[in-house]
C-alpha atoms as a PDB file:
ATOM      1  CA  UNK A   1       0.000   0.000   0.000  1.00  0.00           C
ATOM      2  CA  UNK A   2       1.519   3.545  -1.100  1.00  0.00           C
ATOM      3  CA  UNK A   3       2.367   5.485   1.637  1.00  0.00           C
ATOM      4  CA  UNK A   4       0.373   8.780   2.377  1.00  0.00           C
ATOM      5  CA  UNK A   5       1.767  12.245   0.826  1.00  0.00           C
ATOM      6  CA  UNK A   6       2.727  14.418   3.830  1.00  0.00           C
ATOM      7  CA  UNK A   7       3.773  18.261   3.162  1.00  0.00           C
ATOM      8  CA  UNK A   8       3.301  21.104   5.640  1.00  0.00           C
ATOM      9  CA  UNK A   9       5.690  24.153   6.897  1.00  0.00           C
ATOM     10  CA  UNK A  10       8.345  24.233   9.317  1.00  0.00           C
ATOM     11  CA  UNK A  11       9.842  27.413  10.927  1.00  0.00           C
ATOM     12  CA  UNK A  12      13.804  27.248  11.748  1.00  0.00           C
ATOM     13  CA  UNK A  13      14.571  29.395  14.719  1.00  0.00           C
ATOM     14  CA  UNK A  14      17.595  30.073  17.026  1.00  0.00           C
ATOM     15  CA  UNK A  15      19.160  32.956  18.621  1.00  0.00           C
ATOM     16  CA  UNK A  16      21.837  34.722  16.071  1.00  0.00           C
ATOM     17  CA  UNK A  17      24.492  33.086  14.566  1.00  0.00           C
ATOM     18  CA  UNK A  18      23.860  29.470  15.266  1.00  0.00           C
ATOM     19  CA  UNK A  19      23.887  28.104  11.498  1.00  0.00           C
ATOM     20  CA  UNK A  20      20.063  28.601  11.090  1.00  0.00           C
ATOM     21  CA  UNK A  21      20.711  29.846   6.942  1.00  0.00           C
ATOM     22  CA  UNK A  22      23.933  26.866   6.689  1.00  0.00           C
ATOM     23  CA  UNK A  23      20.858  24.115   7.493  1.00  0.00           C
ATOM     24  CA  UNK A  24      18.852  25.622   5.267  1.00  0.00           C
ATOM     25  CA  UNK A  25      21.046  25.095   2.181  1.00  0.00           C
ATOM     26  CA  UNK A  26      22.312  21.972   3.367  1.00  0.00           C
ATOM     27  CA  UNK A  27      19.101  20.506   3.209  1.00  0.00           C
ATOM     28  CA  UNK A  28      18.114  22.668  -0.396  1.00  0.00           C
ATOM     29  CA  UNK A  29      21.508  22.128  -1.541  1.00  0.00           C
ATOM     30  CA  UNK A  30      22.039  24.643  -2.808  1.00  0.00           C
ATOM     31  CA  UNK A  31      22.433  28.702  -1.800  1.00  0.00           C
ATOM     32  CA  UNK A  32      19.521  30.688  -1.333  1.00  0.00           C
ATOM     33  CA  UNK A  33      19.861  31.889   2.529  1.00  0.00           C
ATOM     34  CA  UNK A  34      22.706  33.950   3.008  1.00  0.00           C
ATOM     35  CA  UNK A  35      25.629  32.830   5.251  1.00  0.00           C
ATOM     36  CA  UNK A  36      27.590  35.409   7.652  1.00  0.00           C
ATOM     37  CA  UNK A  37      29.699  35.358  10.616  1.00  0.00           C
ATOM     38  CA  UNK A  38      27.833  38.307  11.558  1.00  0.00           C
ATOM     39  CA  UNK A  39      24.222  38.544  13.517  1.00  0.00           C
ATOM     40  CA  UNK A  40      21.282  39.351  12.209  1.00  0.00           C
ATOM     41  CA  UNK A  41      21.931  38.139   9.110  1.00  0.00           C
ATOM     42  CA  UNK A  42      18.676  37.072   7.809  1.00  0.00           C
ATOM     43  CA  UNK A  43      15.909  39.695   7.382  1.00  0.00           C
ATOM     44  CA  UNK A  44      13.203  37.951   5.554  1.00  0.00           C
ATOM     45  CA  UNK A  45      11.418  34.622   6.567  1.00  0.00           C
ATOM     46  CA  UNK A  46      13.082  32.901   3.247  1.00  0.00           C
ATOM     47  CA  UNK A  47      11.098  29.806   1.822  1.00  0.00           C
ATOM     48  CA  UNK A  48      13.237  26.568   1.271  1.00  0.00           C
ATOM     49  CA  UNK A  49      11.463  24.070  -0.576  1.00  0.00           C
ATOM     50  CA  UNK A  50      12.746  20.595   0.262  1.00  0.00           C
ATOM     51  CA  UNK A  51      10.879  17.843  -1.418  1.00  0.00           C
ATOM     52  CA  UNK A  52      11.308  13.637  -1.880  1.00  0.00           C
ATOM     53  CA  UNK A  53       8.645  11.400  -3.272  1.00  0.00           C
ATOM     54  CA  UNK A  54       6.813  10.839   0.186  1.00  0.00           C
ATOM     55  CA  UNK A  55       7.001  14.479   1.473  1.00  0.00           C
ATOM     56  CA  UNK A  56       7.134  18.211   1.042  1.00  0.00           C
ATOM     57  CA  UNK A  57       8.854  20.444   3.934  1.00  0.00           C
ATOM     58  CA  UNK A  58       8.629  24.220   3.425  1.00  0.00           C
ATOM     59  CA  UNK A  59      11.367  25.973   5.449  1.00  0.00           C
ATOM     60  CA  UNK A  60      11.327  29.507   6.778  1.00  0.00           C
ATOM     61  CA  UNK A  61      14.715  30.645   7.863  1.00  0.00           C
ATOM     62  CA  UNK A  62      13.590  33.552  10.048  1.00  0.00           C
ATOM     63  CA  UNK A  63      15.393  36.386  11.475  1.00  0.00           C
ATOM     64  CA  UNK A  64      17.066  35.140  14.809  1.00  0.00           C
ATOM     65  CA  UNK A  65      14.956  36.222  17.409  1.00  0.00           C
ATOM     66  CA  UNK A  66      16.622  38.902  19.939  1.00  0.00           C
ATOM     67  CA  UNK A  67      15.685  41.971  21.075  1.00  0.00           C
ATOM     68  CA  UNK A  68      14.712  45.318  19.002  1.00  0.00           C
ATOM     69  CA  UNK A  69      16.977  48.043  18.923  1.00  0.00           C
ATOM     70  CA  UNK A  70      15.308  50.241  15.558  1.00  0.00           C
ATOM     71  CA  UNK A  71      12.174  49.621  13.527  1.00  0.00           C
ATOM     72  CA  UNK A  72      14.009  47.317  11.163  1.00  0.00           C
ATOM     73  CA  UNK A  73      14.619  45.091  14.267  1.00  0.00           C
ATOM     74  CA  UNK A  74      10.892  45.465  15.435  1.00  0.00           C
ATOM     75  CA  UNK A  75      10.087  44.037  11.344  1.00  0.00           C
ATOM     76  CA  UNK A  76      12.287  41.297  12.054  1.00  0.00           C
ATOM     77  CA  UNK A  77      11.065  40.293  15.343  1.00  0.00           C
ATOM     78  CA  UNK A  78       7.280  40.552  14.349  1.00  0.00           C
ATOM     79  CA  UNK A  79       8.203  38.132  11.621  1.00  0.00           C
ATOM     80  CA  UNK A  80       9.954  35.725  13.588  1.00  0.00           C
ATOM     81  CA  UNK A  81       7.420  35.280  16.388  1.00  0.00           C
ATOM     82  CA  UNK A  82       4.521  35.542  14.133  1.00  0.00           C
ATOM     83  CA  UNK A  83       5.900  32.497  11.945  1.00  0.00           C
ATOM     84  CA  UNK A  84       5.961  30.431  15.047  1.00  0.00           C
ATOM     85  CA  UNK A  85       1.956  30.068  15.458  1.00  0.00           C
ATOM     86  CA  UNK A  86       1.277  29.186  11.882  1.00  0.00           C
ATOM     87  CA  UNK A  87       4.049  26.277  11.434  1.00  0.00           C
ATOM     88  CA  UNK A  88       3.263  22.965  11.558  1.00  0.00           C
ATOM     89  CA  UNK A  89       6.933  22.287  13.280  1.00  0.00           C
ATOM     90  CA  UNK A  90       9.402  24.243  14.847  1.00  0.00           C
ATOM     91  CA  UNK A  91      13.497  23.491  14.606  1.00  0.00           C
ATOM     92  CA  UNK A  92      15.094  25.046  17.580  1.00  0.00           C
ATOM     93  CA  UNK A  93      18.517  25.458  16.485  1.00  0.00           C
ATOM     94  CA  UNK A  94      21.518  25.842  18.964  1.00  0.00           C
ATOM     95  CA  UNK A  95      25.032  26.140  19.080  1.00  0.00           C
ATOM     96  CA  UNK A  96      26.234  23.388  21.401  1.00  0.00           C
ATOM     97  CA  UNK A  97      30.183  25.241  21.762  1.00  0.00           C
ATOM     98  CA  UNK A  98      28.777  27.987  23.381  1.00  0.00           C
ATOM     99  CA  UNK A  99      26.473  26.492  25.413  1.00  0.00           C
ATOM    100  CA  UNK A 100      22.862  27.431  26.748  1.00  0.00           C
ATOM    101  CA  UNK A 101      22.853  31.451  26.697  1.00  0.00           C
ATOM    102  CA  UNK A 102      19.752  33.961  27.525  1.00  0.00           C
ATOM    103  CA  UNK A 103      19.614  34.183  24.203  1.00  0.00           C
ATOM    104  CA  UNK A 104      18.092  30.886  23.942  1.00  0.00           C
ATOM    105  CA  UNK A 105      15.867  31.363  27.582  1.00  0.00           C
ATOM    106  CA  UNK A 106      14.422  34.084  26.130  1.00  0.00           C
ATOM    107  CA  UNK A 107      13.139  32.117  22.711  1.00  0.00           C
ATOM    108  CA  UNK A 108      12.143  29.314  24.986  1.00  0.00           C
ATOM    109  CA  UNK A 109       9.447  31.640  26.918  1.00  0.00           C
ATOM    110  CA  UNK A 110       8.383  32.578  23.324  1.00  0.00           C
ATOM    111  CA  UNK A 111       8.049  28.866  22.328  1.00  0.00           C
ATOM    112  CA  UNK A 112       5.928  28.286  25.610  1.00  0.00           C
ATOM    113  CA  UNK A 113       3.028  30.346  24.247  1.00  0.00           C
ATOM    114  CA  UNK A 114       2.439  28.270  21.024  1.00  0.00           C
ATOM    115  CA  UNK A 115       1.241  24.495  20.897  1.00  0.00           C
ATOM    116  CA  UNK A 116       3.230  23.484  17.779  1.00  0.00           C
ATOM    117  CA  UNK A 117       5.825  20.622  18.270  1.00  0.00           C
ATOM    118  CA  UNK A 118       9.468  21.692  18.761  1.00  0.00           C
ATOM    119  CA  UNK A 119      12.967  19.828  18.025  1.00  0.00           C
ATOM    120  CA  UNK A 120      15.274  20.345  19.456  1.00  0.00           C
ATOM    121  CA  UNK A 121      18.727  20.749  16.796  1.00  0.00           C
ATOM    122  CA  UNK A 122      21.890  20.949  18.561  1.00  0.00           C
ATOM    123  CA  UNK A 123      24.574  21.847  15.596  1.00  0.00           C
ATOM    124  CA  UNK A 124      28.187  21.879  15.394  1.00  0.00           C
ATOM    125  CA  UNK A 125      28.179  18.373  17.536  1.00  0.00           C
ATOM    126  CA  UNK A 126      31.781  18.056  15.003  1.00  0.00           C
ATOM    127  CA  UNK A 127      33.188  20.905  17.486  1.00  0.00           C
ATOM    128  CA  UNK A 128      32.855  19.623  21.125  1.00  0.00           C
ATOM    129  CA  UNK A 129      33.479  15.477  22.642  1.00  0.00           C
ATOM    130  CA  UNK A 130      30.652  13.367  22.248  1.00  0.00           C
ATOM    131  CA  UNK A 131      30.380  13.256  25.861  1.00  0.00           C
ATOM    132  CA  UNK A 132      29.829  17.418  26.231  1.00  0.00           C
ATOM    133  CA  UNK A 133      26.516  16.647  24.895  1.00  0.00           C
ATOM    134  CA  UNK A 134      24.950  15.052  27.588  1.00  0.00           C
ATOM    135  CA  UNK A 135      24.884  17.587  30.041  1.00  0.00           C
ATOM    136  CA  UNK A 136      23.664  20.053  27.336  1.00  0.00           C
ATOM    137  CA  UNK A 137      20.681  17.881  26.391  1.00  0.00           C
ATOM    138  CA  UNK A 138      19.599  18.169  30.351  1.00  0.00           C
ATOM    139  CA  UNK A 139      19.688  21.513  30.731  1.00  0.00           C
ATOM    140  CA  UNK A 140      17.305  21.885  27.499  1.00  0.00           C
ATOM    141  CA  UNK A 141      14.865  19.354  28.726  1.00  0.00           C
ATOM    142  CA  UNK A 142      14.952  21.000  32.126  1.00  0.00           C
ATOM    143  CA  UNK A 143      13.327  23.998  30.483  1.00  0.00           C
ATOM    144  CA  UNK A 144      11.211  22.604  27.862  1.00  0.00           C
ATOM    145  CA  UNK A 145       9.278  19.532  26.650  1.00  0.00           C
ATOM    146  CA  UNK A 146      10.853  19.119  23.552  1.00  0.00           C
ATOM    147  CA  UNK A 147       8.971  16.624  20.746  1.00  0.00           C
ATOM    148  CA  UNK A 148      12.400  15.145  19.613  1.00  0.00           C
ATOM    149  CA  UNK A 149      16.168  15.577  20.282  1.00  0.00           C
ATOM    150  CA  UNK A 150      18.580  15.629  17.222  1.00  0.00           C
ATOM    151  CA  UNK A 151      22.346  16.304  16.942  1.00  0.00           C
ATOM    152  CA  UNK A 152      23.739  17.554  13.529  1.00  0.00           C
ATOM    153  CA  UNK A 153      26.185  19.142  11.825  1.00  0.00           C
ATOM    154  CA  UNK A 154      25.043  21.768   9.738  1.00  0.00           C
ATOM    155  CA  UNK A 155      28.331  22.589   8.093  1.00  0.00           C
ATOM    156  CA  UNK A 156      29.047  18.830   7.163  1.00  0.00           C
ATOM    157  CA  UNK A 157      25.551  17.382   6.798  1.00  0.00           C
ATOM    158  CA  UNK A 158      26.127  15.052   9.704  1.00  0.00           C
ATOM    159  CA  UNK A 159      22.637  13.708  11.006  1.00  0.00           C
ATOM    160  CA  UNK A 160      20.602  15.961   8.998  1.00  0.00           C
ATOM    161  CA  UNK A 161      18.928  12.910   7.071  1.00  0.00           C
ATOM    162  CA  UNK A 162      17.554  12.534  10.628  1.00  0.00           C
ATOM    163  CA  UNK A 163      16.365  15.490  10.863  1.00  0.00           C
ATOM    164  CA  UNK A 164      14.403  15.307   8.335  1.00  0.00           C
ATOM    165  CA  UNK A 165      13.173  11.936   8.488  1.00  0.00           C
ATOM    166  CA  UNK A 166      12.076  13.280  12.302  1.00  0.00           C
ATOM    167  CA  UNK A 167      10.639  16.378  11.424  1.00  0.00           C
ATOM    168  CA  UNK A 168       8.432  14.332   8.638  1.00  0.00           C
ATOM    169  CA  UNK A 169       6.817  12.593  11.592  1.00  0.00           C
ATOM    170  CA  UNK A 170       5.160  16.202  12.276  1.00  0.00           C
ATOM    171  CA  UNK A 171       3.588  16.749   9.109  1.00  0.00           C
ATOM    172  CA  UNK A 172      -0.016  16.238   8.222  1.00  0.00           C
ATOM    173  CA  UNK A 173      -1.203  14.619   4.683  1.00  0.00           C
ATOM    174  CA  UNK A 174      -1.624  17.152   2.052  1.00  0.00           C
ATOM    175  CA  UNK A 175      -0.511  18.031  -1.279  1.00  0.00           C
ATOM    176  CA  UNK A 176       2.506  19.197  -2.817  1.00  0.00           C
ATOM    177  CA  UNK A 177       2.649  22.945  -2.917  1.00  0.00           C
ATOM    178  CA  UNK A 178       5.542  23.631  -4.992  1.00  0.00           C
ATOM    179  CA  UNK A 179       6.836  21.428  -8.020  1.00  0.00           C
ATOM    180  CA  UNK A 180      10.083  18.937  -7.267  1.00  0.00           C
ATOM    181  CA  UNK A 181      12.349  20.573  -8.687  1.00  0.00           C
ATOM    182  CA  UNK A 182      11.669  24.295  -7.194  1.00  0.00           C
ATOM    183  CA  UNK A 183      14.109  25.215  -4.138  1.00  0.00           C
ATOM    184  CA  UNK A 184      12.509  28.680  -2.788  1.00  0.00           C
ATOM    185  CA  UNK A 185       9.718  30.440  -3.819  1.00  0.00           C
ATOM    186  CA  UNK A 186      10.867  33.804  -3.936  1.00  0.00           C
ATOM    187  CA  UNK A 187      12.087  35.572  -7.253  1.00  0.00           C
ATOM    188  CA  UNK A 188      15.278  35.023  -8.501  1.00  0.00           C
ATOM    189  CA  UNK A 189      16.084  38.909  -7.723  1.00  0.00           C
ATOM    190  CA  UNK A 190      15.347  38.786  -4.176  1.00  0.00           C
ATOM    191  CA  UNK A 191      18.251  36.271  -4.043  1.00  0.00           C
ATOM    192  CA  UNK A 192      20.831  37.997  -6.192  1.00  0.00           C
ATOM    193  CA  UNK A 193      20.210  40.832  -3.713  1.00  0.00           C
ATOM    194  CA  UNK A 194      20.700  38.824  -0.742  1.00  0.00           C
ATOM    195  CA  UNK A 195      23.785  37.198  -2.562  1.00  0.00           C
ATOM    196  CA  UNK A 196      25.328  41.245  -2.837  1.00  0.00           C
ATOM    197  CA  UNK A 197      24.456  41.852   0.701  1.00  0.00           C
ATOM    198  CA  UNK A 198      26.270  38.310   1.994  1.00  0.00           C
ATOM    199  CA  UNK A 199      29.532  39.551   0.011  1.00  0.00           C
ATOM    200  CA  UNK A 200      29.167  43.293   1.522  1.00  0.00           C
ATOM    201  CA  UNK A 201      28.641  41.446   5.202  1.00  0.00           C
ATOM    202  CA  UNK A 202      31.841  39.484   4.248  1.00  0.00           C
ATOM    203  CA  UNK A 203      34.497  42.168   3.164  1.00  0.00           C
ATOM    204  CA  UNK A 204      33.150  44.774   5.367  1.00  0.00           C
ATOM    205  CA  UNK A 205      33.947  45.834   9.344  1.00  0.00           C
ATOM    206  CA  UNK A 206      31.178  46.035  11.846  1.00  0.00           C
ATOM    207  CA  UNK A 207      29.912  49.624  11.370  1.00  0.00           C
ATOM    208  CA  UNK A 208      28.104  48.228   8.071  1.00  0.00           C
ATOM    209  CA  UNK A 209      26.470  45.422   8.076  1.00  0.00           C
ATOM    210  CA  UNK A 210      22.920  46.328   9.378  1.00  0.00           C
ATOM    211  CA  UNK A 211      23.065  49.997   7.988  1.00  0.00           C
ATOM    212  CA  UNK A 212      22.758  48.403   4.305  1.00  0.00           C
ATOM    213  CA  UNK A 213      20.213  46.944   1.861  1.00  0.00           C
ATOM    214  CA  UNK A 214      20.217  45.461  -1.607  1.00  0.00           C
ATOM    215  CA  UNK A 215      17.451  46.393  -4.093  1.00  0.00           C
ATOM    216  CA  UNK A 216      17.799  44.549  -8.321  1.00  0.00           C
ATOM    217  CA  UNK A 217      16.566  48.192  -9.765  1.00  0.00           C
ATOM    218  CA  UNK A 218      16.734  46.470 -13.265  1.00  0.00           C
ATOM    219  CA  UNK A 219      17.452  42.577 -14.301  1.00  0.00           C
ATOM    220  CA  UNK A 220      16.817  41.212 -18.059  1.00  0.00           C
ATOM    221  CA  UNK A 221      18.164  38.922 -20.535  1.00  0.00           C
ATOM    222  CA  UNK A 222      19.736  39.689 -23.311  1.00  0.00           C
ATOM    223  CA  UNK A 223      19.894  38.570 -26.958  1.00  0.00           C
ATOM    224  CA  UNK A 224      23.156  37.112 -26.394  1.00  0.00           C
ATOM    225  CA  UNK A 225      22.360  35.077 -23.806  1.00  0.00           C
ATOM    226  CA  UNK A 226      23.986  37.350 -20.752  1.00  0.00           C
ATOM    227  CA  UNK A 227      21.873  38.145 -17.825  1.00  0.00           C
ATOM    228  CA  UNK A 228      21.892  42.089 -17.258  1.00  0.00           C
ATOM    229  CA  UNK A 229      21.795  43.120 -13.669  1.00  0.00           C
ATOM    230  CA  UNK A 230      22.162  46.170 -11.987  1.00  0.00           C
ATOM    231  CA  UNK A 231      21.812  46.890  -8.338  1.00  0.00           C
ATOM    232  CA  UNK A 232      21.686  49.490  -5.425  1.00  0.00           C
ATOM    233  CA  UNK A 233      23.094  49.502  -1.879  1.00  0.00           C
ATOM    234  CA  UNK A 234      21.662  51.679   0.112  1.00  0.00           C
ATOM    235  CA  UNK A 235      23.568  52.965   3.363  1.00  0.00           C
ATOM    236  CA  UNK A 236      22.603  55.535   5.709  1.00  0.00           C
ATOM    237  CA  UNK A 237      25.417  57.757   5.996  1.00  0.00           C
ATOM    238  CA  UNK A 238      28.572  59.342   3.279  1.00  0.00           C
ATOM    239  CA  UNK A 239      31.347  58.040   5.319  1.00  0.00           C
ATOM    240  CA  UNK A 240      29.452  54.343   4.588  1.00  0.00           C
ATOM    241  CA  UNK A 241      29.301  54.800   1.140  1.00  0.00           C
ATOM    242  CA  UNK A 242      33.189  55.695   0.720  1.00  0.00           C
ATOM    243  CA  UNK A 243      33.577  51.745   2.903  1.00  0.00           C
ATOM    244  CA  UNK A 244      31.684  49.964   0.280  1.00  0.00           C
ATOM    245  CA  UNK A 245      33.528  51.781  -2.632  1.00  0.00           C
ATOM    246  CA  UNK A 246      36.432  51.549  -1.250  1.00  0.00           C
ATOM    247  CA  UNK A 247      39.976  53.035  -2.260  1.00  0.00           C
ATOM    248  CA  UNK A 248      39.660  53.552  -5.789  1.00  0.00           C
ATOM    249  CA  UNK A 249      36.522  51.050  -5.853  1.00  0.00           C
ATOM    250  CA  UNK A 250      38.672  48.305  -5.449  1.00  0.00           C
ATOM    251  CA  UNK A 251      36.016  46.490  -2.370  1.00  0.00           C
ATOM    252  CA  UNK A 252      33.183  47.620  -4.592  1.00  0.00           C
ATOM    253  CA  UNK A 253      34.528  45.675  -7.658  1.00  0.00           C
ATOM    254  CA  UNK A 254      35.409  43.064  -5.240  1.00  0.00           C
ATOM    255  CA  UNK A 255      32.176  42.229  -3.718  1.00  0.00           C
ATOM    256  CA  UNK A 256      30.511  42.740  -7.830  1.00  0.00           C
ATOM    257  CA  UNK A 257      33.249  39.412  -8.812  1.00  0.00           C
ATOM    258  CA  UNK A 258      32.093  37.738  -5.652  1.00  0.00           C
ATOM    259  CA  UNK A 259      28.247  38.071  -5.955  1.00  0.00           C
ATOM    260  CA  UNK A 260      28.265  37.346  -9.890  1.00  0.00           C
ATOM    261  CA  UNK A 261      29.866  34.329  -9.211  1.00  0.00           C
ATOM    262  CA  UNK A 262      27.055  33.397  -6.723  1.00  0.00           C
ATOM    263  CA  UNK A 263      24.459  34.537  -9.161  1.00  0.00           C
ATOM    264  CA  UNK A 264      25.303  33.364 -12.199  1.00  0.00           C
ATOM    265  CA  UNK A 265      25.651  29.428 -10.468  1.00  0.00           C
ATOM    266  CA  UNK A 266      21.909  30.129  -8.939  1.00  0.00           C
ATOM    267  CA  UNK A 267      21.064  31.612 -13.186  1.00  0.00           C
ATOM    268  CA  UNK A 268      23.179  29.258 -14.573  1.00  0.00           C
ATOM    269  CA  UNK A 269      23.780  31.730 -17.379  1.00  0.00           C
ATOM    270  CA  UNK A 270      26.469  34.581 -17.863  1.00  0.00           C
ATOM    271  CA  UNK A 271      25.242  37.396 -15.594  1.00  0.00           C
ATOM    272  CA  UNK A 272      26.592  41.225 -15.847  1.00  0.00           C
ATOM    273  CA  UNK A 273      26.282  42.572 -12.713  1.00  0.00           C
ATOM    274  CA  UNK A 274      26.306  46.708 -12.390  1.00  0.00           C
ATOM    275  CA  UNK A 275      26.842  48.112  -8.553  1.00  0.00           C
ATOM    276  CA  UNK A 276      25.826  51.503  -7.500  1.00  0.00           C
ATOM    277  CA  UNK A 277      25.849  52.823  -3.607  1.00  0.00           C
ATOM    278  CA  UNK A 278      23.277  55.377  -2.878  1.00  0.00           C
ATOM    279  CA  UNK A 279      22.845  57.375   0.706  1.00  0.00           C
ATOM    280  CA  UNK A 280      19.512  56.951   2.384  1.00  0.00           C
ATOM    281  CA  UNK A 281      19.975  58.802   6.119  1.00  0.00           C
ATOM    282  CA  UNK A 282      18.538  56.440   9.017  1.00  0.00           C
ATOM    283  CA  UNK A 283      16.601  54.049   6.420  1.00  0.00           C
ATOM    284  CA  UNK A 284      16.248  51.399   8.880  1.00  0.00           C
ATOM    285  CA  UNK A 285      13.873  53.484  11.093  1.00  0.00           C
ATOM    286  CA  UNK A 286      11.594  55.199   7.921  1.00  0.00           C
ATOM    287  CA  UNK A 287       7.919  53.077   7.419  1.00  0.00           C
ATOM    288  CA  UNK A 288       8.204  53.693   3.807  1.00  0.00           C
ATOM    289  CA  UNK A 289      12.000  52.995   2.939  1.00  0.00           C
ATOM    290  CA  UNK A 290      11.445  49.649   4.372  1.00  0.00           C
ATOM    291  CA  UNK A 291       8.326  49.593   2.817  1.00  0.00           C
ATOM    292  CA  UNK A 292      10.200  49.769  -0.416  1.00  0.00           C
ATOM    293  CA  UNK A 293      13.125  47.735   0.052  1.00  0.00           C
ATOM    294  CA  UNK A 294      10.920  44.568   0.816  1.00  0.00           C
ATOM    295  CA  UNK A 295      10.041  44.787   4.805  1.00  0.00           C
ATOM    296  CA  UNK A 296       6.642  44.199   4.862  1.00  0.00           C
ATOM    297  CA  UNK A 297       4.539  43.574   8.218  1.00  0.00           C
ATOM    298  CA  UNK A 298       2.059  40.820   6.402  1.00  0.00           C
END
């Protein structure tokens, strides 16, 4: 007798910085959540579709949840905790080097006012002695009744099979939402702009990363077969702007040969990628500028 079809969503949480966007293209395998040493790195709830011929799992990587410090942070926290209640399964990703932190206490009272299942994912189990894990494992279940336990990997794939084949156990019958062969569901220039943004995170110090944005003002193929591109970065003040260019525009051509590298593997065609850095003062705290770049509150 076949087997029932079982699809549903599942929301990937964790404090900053604990590998939620590397599980995420693990299990896609391929890029479409960008990866950063740096926090806050994700900003949107991004949709990775993983699919076999039993099951369909639709992942949002959300923003890691911590607290607000300007209205962009409010947008990413309203997102986050909202995604929570409408999941049918919640991954509770955490860093087993640095141990339990408030960090995680404080998404663990969140987690306490919904009634969907949670696992528990301790990654980077290839850092620390088999036997470091025990103790952490306690302390979890002291605070929470998690629905399943699972040590991985994200970096090397280790266990994640498992993780899937648990988190499958949550899911109700229903149909296939997106086709097998589809890996996100947003448009191939929401993730060129998050694949500028990962590059800018990379080469840059810490007064940038959370004062810039990516928006694709213009993308289109041409007759000979090269993807056009061009793109803005928007930061919020001059002395920004001269960072990202850097001297003689050598960081700005820098992070262009990174990125179209990125993009033209997710195209799979030629790409041309044009960079321009604009000023827009205090962005991250104007309605409409976030508005426009893509923070909605929906």
């Amino acid at each position: 007798m076949k087997q029932p079809y079982k699809s549903g969503f599942v929301a990937i949480i964790g404090r900053p910085n604990v590998g939620k966007s590397t599980l995420l293209n693990q299990v896609i395998g391929q890029k479409i959540a960008i990866m950063s040493d740096k926090p806050q790195t994700t900003r949107n709830k991004i949709h990775g579709v993983y699919t076999t011929d039993n099951a369909q799992i639709v992942f949002l990587d959300t923003p890691g949840i911590h607290k607000p410090t300007s209205k962009l942070g409010n947008y990413m926290m309203k997102v986050a905790e909202s995604t929570l209640g409408e999941v049918d399964a919640i991954l509770f990703l955490v860093d087993v080097v640095e141990g339990i932190g408030g960090g995680d206490r404080y998404i663990i009272e969140q987690l306490k006012k919904v009634k969907t299942p949670v696992i528990l994912v301790l990654n980077k189990i290839d850092q620390v002695h088999p036997e470091a894990l025990l103790p952490i494992i306690v302390q979890y279940k002291d605070l929470y009744e998690f629905a399943e336990i699972v040590p991985i990997s994200a970096i090397h794939g280790s266990n994640v099979n498992t993780l899937l084949e648990q988190t499958v156990k949550y899911l109700e019958e229903g149909p296939q939402y997106y086709p097998a062969d589809q890996v996100t569901d947003h448009p191939e220039q929401f993730v060129c702009a998050e694949l500028v943004r990962e590059k800018i995170l990379h080469l840059t110090r810490e007064e940038i990363p959370h004062s810039i944005a990516v928006a694709i003002e213009d993308m289109k193929l041409q007759d000979n077969g090269v993807v056009h591109i061009s793109a803005i970065i928007y930061v919020e003040r001059d002395s920004q702007k001269g960072i990202i260019i850097g001297k003689q525009g050598a960081l700005l051509k820098e992070v262009g040969r990174l990125a179209r590298k990125d993009i033209e593997t997710l195209l799979g065609s030629k790409t041309f990628l044009e960079l321009w850095v604009k000023v827009k003062k205090d962005w991250r705290n104007q309605e409409r500028v976030l508005r426009d770049l893509g923070f909605r509150n929906e």
